[in-house]
C-alpha atoms as a PDB file:
ATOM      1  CA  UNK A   1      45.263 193.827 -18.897  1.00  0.00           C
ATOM      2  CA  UNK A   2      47.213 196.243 -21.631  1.00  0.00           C
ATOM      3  CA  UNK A   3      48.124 194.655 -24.354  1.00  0.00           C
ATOM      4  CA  UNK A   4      51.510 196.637 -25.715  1.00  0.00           C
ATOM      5  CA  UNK A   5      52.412 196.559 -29.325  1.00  0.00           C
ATOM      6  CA  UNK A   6      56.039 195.879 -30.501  1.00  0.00           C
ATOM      7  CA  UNK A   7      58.834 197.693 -29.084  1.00  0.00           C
ATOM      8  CA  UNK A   8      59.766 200.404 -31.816  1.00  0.00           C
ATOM      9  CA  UNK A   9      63.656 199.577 -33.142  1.00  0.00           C
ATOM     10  CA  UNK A  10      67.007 201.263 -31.116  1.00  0.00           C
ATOM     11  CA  UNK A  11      67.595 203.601 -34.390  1.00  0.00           C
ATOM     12  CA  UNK A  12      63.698 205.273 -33.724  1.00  0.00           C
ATOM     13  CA  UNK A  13      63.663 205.105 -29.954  1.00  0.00           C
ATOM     14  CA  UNK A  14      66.943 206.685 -29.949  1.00  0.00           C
ATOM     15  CA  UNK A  15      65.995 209.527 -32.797  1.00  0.00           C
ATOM     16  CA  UNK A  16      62.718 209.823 -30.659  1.00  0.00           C
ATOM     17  CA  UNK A  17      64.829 210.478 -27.375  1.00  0.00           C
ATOM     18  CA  UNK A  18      67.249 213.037 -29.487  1.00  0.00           C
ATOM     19  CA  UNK A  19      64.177 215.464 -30.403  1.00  0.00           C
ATOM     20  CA  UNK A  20      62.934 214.847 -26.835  1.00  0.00           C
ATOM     21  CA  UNK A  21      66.374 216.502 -25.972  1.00  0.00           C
ATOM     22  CA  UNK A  22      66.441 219.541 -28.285  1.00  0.00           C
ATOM     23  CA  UNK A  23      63.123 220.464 -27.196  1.00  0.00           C
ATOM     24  CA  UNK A  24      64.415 220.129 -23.309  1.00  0.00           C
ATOM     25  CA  UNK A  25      67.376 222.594 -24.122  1.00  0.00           C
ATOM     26  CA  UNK A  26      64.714 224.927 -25.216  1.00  0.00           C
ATOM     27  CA  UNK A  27      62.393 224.186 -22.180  1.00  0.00           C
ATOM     28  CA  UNK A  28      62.314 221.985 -19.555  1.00  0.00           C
ATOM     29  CA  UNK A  29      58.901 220.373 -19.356  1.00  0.00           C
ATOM     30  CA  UNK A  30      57.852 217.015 -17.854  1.00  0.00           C
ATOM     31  CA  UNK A  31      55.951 215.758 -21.473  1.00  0.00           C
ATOM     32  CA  UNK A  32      59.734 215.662 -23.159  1.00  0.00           C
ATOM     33  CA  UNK A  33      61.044 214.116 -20.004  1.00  0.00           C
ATOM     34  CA  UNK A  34      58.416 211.886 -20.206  1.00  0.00           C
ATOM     35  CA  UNK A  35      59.022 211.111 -23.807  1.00  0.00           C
ATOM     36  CA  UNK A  36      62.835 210.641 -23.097  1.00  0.00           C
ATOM     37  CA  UNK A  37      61.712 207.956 -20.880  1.00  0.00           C
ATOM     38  CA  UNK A  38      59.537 206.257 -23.075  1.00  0.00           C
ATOM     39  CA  UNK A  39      62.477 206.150 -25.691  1.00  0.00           C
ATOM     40  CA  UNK A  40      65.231 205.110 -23.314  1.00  0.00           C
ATOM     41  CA  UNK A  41      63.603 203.297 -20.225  1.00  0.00           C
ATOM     42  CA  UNK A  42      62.045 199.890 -22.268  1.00  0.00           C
ATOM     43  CA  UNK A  43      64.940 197.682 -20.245  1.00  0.00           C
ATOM     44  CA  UNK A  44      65.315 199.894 -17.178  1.00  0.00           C
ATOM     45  CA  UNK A  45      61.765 199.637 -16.804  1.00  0.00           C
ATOM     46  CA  UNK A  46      61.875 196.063 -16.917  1.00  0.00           C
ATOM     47  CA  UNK A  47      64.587 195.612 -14.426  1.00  0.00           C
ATOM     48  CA  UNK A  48      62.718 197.422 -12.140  1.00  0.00           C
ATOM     49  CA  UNK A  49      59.985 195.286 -12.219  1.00  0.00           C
ATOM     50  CA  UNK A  50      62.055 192.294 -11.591  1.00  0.00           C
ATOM     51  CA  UNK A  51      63.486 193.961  -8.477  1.00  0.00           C
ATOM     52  CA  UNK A  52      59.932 194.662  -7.064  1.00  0.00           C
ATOM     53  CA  UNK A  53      58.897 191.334  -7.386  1.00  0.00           C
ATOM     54  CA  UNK A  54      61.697 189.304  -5.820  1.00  0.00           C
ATOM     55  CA  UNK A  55      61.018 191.835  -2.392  1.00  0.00           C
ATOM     56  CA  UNK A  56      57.793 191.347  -0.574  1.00  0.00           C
ATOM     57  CA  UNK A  57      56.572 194.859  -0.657  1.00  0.00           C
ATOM     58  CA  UNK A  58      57.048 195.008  -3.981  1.00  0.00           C
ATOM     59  CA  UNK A  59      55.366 191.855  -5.121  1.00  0.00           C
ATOM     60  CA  UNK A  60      52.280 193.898  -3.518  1.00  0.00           C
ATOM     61  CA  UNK A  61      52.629 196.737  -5.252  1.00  0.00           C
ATOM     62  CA  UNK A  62      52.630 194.774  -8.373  1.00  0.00           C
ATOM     63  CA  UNK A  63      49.675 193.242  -7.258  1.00  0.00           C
ATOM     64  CA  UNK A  64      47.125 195.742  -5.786  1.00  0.00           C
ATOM     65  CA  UNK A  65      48.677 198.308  -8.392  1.00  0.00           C
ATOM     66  CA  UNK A  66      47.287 201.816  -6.372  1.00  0.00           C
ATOM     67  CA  UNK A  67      47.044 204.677  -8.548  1.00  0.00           C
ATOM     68  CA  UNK A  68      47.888 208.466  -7.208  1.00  0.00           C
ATOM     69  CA  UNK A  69      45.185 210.617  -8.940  1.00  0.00           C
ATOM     70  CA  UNK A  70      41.759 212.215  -7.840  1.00  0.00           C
ATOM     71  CA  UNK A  71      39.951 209.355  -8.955  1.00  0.00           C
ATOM     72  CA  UNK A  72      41.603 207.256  -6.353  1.00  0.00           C
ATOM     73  CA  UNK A  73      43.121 209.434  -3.740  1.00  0.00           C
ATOM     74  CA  UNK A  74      40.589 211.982  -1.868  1.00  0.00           C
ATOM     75  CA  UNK A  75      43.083 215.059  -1.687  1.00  0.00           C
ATOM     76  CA  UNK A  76      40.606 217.347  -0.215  1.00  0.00           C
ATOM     77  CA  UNK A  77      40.972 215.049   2.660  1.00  0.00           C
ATOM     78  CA  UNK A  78      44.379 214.970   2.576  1.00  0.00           C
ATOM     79  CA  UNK A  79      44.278 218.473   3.020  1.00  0.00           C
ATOM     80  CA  UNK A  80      42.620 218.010   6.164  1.00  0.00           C
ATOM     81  CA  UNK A  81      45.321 216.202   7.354  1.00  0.00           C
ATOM     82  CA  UNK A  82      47.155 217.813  10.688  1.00  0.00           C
ATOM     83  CA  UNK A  83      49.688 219.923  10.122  1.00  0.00           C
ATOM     84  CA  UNK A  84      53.552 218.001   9.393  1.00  0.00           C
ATOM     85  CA  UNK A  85      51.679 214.679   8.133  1.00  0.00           C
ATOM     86  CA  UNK A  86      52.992 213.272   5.015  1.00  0.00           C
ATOM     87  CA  UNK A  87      49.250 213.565   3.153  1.00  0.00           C
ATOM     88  CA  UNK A  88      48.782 217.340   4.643  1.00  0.00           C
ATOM     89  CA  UNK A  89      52.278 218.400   3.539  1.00  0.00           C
ATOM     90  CA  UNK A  90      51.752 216.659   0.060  1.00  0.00           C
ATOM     91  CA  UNK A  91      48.083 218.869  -0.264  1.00  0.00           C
ATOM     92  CA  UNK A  92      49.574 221.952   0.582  1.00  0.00           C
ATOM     93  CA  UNK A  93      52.782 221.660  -1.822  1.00  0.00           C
ATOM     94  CA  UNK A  94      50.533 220.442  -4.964  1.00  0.00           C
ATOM     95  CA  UNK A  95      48.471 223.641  -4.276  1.00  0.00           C
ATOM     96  CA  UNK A  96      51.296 225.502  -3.855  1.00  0.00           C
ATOM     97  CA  UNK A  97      53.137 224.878  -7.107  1.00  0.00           C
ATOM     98  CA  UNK A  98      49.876 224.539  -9.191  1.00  0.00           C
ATOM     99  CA  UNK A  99      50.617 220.789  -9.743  1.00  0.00           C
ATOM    100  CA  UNK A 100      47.707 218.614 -10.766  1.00  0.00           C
ATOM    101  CA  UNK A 101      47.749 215.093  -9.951  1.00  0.00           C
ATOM    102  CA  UNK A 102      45.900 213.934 -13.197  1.00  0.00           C
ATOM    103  CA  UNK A 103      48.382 215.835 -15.842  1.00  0.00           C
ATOM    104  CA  UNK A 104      51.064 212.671 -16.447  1.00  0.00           C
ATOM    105  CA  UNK A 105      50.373 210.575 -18.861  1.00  0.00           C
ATOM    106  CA  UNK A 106      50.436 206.985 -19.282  1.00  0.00           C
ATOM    107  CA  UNK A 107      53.797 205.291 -20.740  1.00  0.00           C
ATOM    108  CA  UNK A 108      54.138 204.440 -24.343  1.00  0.00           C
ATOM    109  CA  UNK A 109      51.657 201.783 -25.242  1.00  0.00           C
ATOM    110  CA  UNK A 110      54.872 199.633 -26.147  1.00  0.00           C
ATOM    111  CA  UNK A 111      55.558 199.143 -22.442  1.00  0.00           C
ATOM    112  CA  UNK A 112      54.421 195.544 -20.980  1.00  0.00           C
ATOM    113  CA  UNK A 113      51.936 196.112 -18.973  1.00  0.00           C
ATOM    114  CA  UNK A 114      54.073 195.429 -15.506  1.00  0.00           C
ATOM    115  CA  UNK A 115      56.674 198.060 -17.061  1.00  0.00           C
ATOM    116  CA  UNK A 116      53.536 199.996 -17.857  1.00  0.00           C
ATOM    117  CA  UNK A 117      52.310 200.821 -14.109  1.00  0.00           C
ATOM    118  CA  UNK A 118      55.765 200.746 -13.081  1.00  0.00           C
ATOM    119  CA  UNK A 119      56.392 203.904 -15.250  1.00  0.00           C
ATOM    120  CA  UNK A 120      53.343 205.252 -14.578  1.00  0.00           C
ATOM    121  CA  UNK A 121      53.255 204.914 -10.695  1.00  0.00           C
ATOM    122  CA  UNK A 122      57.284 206.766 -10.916  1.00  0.00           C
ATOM    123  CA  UNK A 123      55.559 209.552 -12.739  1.00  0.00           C
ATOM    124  CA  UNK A 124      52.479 209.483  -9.936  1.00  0.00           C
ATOM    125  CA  UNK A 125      54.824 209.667  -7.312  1.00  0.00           C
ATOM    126  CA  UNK A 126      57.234 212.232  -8.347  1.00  0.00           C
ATOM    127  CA  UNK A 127      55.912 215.053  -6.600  1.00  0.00           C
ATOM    128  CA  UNK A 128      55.807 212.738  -3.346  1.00  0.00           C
ATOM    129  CA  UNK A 129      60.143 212.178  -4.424  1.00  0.00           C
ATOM    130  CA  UNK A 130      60.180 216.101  -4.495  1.00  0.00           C
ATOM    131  CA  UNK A 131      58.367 216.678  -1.284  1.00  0.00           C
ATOM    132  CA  UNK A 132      60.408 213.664   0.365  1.00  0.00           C
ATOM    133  CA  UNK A 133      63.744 214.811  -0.881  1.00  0.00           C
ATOM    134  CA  UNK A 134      63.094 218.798  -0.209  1.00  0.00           C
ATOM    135  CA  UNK A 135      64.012 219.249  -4.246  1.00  0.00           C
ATOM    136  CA  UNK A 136      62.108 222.188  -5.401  1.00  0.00           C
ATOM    137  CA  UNK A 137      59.750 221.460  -8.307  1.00  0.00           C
ATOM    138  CA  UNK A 138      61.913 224.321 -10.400  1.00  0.00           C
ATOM    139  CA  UNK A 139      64.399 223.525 -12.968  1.00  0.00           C
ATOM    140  CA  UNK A 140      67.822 223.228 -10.924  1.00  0.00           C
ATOM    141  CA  UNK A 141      65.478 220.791  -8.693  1.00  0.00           C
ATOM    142  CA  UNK A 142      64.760 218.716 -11.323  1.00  0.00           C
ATOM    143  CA  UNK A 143      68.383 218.131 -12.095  1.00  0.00           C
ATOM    144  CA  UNK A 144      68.988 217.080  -8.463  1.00  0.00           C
ATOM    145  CA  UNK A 145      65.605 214.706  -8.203  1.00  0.00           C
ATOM    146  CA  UNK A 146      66.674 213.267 -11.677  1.00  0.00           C
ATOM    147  CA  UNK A 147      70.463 212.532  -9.903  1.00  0.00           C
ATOM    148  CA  UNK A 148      68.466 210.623  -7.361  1.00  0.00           C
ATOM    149  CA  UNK A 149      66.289 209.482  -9.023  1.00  0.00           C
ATOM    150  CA  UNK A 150      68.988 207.906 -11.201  1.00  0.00           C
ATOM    151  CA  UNK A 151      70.683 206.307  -8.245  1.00  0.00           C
ATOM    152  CA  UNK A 152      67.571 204.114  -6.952  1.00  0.00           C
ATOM    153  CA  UNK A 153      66.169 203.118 -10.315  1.00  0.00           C
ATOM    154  CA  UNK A 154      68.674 202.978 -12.814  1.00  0.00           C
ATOM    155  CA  UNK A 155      66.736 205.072 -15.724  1.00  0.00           C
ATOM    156  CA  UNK A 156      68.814 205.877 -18.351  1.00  0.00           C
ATOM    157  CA  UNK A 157      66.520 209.033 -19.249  1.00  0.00           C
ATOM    158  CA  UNK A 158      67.276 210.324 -15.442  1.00  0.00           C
ATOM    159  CA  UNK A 159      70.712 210.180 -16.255  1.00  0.00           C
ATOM    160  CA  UNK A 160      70.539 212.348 -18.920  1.00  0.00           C
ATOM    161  CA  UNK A 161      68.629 215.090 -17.611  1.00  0.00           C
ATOM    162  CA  UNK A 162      71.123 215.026 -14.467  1.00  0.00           C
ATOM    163  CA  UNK A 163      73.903 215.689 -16.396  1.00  0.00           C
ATOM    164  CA  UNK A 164      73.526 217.402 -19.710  1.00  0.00           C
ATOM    165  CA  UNK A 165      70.746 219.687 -18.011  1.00  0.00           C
ATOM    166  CA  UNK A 166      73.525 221.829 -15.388  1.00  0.00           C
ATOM    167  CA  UNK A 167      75.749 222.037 -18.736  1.00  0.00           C
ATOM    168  CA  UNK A 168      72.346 224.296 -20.458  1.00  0.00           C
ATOM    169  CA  UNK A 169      70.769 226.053 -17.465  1.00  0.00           C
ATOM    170  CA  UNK A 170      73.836 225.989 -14.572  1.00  0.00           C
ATOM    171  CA  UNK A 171      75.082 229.284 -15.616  1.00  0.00           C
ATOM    172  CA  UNK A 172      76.061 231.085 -12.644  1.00  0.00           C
ATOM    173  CA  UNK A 173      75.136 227.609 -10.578  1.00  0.00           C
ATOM    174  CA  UNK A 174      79.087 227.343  -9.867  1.00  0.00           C
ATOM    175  CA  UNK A 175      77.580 224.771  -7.062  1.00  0.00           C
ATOM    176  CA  UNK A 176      74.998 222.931  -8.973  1.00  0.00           C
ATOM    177  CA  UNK A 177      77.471 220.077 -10.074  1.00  0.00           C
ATOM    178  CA  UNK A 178      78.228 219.564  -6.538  1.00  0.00           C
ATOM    179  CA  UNK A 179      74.898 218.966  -5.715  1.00  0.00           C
ATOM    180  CA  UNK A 180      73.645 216.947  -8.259  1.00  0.00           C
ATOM    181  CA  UNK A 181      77.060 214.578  -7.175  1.00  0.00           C
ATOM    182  CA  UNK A 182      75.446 214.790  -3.821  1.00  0.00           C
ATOM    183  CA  UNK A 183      71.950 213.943  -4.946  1.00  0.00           C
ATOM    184  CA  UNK A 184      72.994 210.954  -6.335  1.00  0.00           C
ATOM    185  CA  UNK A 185      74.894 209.891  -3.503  1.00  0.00           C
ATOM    186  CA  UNK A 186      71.459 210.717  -1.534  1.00  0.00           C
ATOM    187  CA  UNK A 187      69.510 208.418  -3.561  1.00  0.00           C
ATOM    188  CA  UNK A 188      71.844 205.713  -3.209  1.00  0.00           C
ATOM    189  CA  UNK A 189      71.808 205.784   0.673  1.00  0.00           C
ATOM    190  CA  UNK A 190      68.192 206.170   0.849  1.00  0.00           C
ATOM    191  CA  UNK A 191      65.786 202.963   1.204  1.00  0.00           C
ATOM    192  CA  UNK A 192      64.124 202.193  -2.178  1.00  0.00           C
ATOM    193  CA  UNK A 193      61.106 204.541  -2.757  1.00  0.00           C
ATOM    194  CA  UNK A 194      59.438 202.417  -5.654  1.00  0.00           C
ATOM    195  CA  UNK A 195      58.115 199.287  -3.580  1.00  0.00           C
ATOM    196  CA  UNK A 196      56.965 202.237  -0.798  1.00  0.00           C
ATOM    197  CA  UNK A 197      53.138 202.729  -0.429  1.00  0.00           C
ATOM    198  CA  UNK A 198      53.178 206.356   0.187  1.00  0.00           C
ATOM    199  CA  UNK A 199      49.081 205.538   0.518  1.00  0.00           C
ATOM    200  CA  UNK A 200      49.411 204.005   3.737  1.00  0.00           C
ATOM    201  CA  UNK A 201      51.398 206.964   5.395  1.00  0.00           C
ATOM    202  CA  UNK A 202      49.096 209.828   4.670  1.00  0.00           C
ATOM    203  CA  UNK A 203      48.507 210.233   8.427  1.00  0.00           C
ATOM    204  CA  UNK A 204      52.643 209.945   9.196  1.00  0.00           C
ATOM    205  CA  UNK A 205      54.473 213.190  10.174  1.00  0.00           C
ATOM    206  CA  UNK A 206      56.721 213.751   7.330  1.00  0.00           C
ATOM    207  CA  UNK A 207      59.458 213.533   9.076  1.00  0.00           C
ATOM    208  CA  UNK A 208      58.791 210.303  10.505  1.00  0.00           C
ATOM    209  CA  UNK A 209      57.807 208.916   7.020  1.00  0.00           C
ATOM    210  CA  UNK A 210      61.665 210.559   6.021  1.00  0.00           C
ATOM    211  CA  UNK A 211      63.419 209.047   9.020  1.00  0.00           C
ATOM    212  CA  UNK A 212      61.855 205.654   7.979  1.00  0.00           C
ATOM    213  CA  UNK A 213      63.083 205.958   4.132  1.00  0.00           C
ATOM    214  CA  UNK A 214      66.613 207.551   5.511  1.00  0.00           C
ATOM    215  CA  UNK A 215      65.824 210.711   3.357  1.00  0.00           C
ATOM    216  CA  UNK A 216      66.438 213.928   5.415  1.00  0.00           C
ATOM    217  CA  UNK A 217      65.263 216.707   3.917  1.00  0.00           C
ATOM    218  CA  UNK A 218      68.276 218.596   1.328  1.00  0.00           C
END
């Protein structure tokens, strides 16, 4: 079990999350979204952990607590997978963008240690959220995946990034508003992604596995 140490105060979470956001208007990498939603995400994070355990497949999750990395997924076999299946199609786009599974960090050590693996399985899974969603892992993607992301969990950090980041890199986007309105209005008519184990699917055509979630492709 983690043991967390005390939350840090509003006035440094809040100064944290402001440099997090001048170094995203400079570049948008995952580490300062990541630190945005260590800053900002202490309650959402929390919330979200009460909503997986009053539903059954989230009271499992909490439980058996699966990680997404190479130490516990075999993607060399998921590679193997037939063509369309969720675990083949997953392969082939972390190979394709360069992604590693084992680059995201763990959540600020002041996370419980339920809010903790929460966090850290919504970073795990967040190429899976791209693939799912057909959101390109590229900057005007992000924006759109953020929106949706927003609209199942709630995270304040998501939020942000949805709508201050088309205001810095939308120039000549006229449509990228639009679409980060409709993103959000994806997420909230999909099923909930966080209670889903994406582990047990591997073998499920894609589109099956999007049919089930009610998440056509964009």
């Amino acid at each position: 079990m983690r043991e967390s140490t005390p939350v840090p105060s509003l006035p440094r979470r809040l100064a944290s999350a402001a440099r997090a956001l001048y170094g995203l208007t400079f570049e948008p990498k995952m580490e300062l979204v990541s630190d945005l939603t260590d800053a900002l995400c202490v309650s959402a994070m929390s919330r979200m952990v009460e909503r997986l355990d009053a539903d059954a497949a989230g009271r499992r999750l909490l439980a058996e607590r699966p990680r997404l990395d190479s130490n516990h997924v075999d993607f060399e076999g998921l590679a193997a997978l037939p063509a369309g299946t969720l675990g083949r199609e997953f392969a082939v786009f972390l190979r394709r963008h360069g992604i590693t599974p084992d680059s995201f960090r763990p959540p600020a050590p002041y996370f419980d240690d339920a809010s903790a693996y929460v966090t850290l399985r919504l970073r795990q899974t967040h190429d899976l959220w791209h693939l799912l969603t057909g959101y390109a892992p590229d900057t005007c993607g992000e924006f759109m995946l953020s929106a949706f992301i927003f609209a199942q969990v709630g995270a304040p950090s998501s939020l942000l990034v949805a709508l201050l980041g088309p205001v810095r890199y939308g120039l000549g986007r006229r449509d990228l508003p639009r679409d980060v309105l409709a993103a959000y209005r994806r997420g909230r008519a999909a099923k909930a992604l966080t209670a889903f184990y994406w582990e047990e699917h591997w073998a499920e055509p894609l589109a099956s596995v999007r049919a089930r979630l009610g998440c056509a492709a964009a």
